[in-house]
C-alpha atoms as a PDB file:
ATOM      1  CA  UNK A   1     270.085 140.142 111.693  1.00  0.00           C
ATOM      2  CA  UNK A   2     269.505 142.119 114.961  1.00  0.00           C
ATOM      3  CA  UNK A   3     266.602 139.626 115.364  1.00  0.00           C
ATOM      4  CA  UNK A   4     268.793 136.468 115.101  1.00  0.00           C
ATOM      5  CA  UNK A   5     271.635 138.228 117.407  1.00  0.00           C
ATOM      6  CA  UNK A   6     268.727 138.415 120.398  1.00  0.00           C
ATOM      7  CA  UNK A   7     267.343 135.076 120.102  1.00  0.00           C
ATOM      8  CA  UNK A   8     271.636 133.587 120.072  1.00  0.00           C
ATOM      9  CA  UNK A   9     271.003 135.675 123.123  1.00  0.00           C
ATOM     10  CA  UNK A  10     268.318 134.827 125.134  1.00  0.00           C
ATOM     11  CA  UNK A  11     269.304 131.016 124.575  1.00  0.00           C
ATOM     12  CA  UNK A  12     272.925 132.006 126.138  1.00  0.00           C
ATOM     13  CA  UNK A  13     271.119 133.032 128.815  1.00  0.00           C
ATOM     14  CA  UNK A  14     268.404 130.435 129.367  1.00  0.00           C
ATOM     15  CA  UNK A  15     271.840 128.207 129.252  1.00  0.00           C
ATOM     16  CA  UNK A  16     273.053 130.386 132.029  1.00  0.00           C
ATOM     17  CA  UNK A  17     270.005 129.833 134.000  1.00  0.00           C
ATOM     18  CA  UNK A  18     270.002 125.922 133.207  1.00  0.00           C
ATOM     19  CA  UNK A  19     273.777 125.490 133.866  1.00  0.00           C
ATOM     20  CA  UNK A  20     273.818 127.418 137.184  1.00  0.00           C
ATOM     21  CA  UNK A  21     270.439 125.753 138.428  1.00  0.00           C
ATOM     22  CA  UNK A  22     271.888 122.278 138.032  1.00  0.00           C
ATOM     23  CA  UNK A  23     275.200 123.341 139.676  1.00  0.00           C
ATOM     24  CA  UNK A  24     272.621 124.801 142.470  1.00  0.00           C
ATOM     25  CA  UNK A  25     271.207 120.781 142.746  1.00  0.00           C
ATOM     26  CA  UNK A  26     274.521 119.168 142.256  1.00  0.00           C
ATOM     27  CA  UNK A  27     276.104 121.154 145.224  1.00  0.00           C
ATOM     28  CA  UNK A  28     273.011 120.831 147.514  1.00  0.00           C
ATOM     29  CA  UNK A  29     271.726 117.469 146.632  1.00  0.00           C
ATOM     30  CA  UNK A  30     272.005 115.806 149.850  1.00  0.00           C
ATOM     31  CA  UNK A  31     270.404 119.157 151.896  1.00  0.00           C
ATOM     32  CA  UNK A  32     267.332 118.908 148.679  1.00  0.00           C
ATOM     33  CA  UNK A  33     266.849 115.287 149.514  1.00  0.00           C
ATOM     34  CA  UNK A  34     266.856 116.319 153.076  1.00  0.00           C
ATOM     35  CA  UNK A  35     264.098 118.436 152.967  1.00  0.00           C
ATOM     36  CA  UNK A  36     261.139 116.457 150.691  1.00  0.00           C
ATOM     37  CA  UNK A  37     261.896 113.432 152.715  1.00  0.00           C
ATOM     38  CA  UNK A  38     261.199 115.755 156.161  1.00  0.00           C
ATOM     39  CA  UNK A  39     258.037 117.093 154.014  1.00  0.00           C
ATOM     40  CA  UNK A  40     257.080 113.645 152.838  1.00  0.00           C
ATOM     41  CA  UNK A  41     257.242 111.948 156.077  1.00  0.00           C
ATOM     42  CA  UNK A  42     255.628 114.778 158.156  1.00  0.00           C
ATOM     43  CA  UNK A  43     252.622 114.662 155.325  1.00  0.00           C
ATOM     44  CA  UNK A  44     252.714 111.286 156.066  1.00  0.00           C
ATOM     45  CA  UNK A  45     252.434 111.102 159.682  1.00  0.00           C
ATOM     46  CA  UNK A  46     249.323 113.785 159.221  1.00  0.00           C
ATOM     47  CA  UNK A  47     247.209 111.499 156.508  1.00  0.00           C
ATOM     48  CA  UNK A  48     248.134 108.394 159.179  1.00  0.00           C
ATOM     49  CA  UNK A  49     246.993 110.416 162.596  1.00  0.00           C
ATOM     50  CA  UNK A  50     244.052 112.115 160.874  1.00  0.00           C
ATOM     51  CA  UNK A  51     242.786 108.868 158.868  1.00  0.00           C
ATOM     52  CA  UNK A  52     244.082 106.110 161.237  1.00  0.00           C
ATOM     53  CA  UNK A  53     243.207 108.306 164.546  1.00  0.00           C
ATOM     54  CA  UNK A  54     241.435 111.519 164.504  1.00  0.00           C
ATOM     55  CA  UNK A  55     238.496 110.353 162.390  1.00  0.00           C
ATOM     56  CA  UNK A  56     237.660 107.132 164.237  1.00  0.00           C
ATOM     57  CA  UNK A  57     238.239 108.509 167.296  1.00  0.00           C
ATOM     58  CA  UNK A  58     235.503 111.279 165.918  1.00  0.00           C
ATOM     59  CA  UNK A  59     233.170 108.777 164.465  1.00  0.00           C
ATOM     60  CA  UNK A  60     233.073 106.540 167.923  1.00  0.00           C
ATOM     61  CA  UNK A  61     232.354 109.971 170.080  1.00  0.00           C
ATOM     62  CA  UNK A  62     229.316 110.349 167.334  1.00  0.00           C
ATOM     63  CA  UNK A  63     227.871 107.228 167.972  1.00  0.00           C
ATOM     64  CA  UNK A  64     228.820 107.141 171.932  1.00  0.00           C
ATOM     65  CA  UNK A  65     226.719 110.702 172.088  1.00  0.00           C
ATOM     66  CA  UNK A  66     223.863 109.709 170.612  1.00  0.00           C
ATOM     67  CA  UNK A  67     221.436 107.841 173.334  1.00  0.00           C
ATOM     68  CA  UNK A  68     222.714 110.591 175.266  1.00  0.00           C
ATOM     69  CA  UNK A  69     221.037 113.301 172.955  1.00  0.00           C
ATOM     70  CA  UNK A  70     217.589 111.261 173.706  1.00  0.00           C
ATOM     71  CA  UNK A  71     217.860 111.677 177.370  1.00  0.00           C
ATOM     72  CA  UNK A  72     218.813 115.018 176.827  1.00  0.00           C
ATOM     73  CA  UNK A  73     215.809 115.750 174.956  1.00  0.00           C
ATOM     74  CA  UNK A  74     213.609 113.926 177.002  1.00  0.00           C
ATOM     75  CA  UNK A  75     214.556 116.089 179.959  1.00  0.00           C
ATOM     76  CA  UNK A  76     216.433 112.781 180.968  1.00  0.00           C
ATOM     77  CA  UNK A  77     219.567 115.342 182.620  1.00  0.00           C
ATOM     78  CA  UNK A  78     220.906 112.710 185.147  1.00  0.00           C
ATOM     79  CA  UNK A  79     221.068 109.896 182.755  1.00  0.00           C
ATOM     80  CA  UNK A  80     221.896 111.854 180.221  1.00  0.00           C
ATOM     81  CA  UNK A  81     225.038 112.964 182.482  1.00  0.00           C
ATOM     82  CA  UNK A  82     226.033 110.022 184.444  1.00  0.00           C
ATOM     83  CA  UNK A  83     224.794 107.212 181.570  1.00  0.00           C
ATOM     84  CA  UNK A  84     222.235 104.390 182.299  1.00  0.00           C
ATOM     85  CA  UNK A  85     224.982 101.719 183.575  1.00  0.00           C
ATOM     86  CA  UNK A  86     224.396  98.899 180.231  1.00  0.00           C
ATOM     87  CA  UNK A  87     225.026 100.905 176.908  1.00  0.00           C
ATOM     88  CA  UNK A  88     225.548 103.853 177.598  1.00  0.00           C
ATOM     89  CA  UNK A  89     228.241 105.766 179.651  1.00  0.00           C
ATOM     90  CA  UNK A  90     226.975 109.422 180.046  1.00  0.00           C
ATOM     91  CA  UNK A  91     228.573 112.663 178.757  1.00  0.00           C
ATOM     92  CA  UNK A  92     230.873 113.332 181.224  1.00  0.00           C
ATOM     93  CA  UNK A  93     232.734 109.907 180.303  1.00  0.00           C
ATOM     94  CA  UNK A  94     232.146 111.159 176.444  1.00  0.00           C
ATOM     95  CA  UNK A  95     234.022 114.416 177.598  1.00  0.00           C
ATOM     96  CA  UNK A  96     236.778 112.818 179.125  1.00  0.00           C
ATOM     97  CA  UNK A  97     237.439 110.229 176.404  1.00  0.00           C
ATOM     98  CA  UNK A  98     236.764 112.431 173.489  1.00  0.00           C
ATOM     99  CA  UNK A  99     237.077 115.917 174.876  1.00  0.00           C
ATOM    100  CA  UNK A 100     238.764 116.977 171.959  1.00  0.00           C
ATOM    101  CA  UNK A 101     236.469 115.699 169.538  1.00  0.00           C
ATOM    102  CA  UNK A 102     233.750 118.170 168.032  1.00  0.00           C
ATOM    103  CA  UNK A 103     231.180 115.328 169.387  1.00  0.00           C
ATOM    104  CA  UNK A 104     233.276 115.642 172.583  1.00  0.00           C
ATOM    105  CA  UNK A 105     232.685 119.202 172.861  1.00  0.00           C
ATOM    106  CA  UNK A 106     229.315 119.345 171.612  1.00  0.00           C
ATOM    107  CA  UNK A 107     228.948 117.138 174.925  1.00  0.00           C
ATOM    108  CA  UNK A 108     230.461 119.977 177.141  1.00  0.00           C
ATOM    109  CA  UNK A 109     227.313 122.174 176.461  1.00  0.00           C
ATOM    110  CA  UNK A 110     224.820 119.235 177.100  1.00  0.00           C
ATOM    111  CA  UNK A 111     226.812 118.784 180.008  1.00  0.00           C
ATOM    112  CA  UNK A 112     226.543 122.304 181.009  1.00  0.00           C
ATOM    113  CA  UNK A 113     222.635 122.441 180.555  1.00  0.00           C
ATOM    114  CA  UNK A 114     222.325 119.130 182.637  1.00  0.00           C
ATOM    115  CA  UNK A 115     224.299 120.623 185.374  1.00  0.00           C
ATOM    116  CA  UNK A 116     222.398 123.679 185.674  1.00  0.00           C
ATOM    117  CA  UNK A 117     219.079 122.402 185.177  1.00  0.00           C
ATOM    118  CA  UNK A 118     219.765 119.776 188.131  1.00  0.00           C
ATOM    119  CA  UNK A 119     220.611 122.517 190.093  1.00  0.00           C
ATOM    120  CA  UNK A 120     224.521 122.621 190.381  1.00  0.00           C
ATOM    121  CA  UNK A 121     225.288 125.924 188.510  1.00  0.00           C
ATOM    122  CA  UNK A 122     229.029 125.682 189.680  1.00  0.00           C
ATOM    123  CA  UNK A 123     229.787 122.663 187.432  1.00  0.00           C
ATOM    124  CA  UNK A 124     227.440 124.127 184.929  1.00  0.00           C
ATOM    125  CA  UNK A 125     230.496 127.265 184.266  1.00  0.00           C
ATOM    126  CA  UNK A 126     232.595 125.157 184.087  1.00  0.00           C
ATOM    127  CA  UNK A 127     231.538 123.506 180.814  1.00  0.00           C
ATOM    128  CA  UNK A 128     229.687 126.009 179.676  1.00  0.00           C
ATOM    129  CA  UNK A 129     233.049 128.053 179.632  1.00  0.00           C
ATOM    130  CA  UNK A 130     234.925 125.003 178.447  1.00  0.00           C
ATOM    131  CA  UNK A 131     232.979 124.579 175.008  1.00  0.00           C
ATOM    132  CA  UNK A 132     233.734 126.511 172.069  1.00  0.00           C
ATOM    133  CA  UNK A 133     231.699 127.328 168.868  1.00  0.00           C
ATOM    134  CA  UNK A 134     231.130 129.591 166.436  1.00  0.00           C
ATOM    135  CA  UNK A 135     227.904 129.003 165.826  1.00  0.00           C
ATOM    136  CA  UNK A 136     225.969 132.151 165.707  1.00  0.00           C
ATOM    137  CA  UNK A 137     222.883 130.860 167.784  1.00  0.00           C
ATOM    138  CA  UNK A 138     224.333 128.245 169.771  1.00  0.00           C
ATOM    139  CA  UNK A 139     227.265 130.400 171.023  1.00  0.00           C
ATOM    140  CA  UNK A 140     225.463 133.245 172.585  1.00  0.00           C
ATOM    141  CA  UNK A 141     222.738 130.495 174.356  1.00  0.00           C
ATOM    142  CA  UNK A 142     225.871 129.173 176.235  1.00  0.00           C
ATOM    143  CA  UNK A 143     226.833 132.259 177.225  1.00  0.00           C
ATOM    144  CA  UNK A 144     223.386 133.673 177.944  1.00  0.00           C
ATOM    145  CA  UNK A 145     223.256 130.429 180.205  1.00  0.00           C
ATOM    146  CA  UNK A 146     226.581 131.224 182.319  1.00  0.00           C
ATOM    147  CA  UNK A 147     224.967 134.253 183.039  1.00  0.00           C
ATOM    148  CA  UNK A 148     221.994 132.567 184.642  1.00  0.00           C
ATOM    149  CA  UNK A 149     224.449 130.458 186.855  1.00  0.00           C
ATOM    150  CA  UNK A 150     226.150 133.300 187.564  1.00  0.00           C
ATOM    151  CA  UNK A 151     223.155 134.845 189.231  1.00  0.00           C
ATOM    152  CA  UNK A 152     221.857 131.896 190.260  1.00  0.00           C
ATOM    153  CA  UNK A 153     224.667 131.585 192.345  1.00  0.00           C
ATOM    154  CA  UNK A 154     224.539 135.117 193.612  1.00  0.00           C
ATOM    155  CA  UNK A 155     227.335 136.614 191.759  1.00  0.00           C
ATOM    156  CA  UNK A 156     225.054 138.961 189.841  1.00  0.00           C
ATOM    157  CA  UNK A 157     227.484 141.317 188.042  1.00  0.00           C
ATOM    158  CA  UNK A 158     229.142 138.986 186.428  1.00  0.00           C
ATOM    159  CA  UNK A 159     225.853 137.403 185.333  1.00  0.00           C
ATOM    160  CA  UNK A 160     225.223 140.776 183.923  1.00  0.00           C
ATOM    161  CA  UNK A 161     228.020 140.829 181.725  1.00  0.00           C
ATOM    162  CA  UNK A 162     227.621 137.231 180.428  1.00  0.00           C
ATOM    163  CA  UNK A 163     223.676 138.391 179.197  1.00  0.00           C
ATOM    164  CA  UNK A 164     224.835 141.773 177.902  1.00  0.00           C
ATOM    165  CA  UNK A 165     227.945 139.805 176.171  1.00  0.00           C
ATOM    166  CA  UNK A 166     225.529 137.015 174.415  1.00  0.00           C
ATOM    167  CA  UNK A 167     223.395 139.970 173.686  1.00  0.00           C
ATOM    168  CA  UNK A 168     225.893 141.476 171.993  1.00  0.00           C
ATOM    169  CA  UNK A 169     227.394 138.034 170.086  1.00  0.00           C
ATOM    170  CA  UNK A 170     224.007 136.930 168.163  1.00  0.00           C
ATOM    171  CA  UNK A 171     222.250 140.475 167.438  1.00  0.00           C
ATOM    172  CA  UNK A 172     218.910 139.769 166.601  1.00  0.00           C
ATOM    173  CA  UNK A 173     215.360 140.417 167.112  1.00  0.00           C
ATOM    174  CA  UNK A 174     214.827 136.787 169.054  1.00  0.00           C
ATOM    175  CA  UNK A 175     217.869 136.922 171.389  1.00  0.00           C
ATOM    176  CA  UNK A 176     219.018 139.663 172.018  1.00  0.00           C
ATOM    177  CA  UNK A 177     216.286 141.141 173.779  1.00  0.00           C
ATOM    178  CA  UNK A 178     216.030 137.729 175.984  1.00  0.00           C
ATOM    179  CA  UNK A 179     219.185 138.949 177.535  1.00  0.00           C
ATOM    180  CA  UNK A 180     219.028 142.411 177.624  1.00  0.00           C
ATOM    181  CA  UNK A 181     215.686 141.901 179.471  1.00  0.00           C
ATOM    182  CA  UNK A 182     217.536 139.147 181.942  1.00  0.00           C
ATOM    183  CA  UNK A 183     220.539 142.256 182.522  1.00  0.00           C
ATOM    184  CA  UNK A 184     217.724 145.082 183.061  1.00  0.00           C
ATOM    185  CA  UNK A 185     216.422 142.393 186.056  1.00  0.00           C
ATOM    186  CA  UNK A 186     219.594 141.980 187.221  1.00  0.00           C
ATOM    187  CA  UNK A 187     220.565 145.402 187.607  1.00  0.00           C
ATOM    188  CA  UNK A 188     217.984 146.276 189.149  1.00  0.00           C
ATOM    189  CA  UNK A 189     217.991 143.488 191.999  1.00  0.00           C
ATOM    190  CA  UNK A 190     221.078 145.368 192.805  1.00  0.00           C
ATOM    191  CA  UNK A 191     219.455 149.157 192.995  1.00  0.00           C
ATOM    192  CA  UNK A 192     221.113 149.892 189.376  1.00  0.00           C
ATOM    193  CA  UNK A 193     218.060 151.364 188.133  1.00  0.00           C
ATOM    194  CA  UNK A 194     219.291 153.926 185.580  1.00  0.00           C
ATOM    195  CA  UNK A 195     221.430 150.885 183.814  1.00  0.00           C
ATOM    196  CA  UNK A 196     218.411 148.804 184.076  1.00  0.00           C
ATOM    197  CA  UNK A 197     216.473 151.351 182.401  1.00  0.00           C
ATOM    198  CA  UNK A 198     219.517 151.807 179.785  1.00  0.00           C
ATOM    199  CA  UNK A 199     218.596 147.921 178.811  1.00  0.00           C
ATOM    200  CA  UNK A 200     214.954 148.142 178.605  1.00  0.00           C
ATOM    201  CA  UNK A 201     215.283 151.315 176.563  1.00  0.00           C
ATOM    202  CA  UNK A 202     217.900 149.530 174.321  1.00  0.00           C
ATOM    203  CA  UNK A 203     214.779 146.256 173.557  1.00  0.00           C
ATOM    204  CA  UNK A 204     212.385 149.094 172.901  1.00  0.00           C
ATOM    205  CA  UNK A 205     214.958 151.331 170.276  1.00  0.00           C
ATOM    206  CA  UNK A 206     216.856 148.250 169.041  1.00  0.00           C
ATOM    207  CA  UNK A 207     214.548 145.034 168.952  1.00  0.00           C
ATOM    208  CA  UNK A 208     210.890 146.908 168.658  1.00  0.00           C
ATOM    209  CA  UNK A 209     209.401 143.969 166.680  1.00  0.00           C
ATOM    210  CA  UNK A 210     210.427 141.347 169.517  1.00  0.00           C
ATOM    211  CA  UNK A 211     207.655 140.170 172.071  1.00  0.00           C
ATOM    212  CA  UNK A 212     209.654 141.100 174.794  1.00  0.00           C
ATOM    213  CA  UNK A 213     209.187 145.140 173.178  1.00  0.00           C
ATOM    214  CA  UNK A 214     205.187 144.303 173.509  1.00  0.00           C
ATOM    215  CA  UNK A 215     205.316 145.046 177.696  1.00  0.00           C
ATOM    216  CA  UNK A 216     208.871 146.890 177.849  1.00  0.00           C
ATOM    217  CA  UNK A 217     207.097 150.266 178.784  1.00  0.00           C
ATOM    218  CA  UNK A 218     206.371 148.999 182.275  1.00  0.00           C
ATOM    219  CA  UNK A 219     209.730 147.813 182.960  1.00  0.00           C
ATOM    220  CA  UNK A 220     210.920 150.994 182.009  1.00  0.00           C
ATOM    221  CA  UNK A 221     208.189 153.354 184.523  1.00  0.00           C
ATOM    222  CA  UNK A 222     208.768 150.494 187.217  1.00  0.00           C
ATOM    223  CA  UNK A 223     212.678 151.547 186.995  1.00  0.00           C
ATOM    224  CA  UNK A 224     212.433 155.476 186.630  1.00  0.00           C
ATOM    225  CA  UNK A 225     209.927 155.185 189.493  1.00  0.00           C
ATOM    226  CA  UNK A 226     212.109 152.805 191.754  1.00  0.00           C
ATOM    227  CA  UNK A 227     214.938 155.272 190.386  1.00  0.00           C
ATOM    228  CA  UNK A 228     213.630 158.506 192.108  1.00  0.00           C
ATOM    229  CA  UNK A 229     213.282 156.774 195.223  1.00  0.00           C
END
C-alpha cells in the first residue's frame, strides 16, 4: 500500500515537472525560437566560410607554394622569394594573399631563410618573428635563426637570448647544444667570458653525447684563460 502511495507520487510530481516545463515553453516561445535560429544561422555561416572560403583559399596557397619549395631547396632564394615572372609569383606574394593560411605562414619562414641567406637579416626578423608553430623542431630553428640576424646585424645580446631561448624550446641532444655553442661565441665577442664559459659547461653537463661535447674542453680553457686576463 505504502508502495502504491509513492509511485501515485512520483507521477504527481513528474506531472509537476511536465506541466511547469511546458508553461516554461509556452511563455518563452518566441525568446526559444529566438535563440536556435541565432545558433542555426551562426553554425551556418561557419560550415559556409570554412567550406566555401577557408579551405579553398587553403588548398590554392598549397598549390601556389609548391614550385616555390623547389627553389627553396635548390638554394634558388631569389626566385624562390620574388617568383620566376610566368607561373609562379614568389612567397612574398603567397604571404600577402594567403598570410593567414597555414601554407601562408609556412611561407613566412621560407621567406625568412631567403632573406637572411641573401644577406638582408633585417627583413629576415621580420618573418622569422611573424611565423608561428608549434612544431617542436621547426620552432626553435626559427628562433635559433633570429638570433643569427641578430648578430649578424651587430645587435649581439639580443642574438644571445634568441640562441639561449631556442635552446631552451627544443631540449635535445642535436639542438640544443648548436645554440648554446652559438651564445658561448657570442658572449664572448663581447668580453662575457664567465657566461660564455656557463654555456660551454652547460653542452658538456647537459648534452655530453652531442658532437659539439667532442671539442667543448677547449672552448671552455680558451674562456677561463681569456677570463683571467
Amino acid at each position: 500500500m505504502a508502495n502504491k502511495k509513492k509511485e501515485n507520487e512520483k507521477e504527481l510530481e513528474v506531472d509537476e515537472i511536465l506541466s511547469r516545463s511546458e508553461r516554461f515553453i509556452e511563455k518563452n516561445k518566441n525568446l526559444l525560437i529566438y535563440g536556435l535560429t541565432v545558433v542555426a544561422v551562426v553554425i551556418g555561416l561557419y560550415l559556409a566560410y570554412h567550406y566555401g572560403y577557408a579551405v579553398p583559399r587553403e588548398e590554392k596557397a598549397t598549390l601556389a607554394i609548391f614550385k616555390g619549395e623547389q627553389y627553396f631547396e635548390r638554394d634558388s632564394f631569389a626566385l624562390a622569394l620574388n617568383g620566376n615572372g610566368l607561373d609562379y609569383e614568389g612567397f612574398d606574394v603567397i604571404i600577402d594573399q594567403y598570410g593567414s593560411t597555414k601554407a601562408g605562414n609556412l611561407a613566412k619562414a621560407y621567406a625568412g631563410i631567403c632573406y637572411y641567406r641573401l644577406g638582408d637579416p633585417q627583413t629576415a626578423i621580420k618573418y622569422l618573428k611573424s611565423f608561428s608553430s608549434n612544431d617542436t623542431q621547426i620552432a626553435p630553428a626559427m628562433i635559433g635563426l633570429i638570433g643569427d640576424c641578430y648578430v649578424s646585424i651587430g645587435e649581439v645580446e639580443e642574438g644571445i637570448r634568441y640562441f639561449e631561448k631556442a635552446a631552451l624550446k627544443v631540449n635535445n641532444e642535436i639542438l640544443s647544444p648548436i645554440y648554446l655553442k652559438k651564445a658561448g661565441i657570442a658572449y664572448e665577442s663581447l668580453n662575457q667570458y664567465k657566461d660564455a664559459i656557463n654555456a660551454y659547461t652547460a653542452i658538456k653537463e647537459k648534452y655530453n653525447r652531442s658532437m659539439e661535447a667532442m671539442d667543448i674542453d677547449k672552448y671552455i680553457t680558451r674562456a677561463e684563460i681569456l677570463s683571467k686576463k
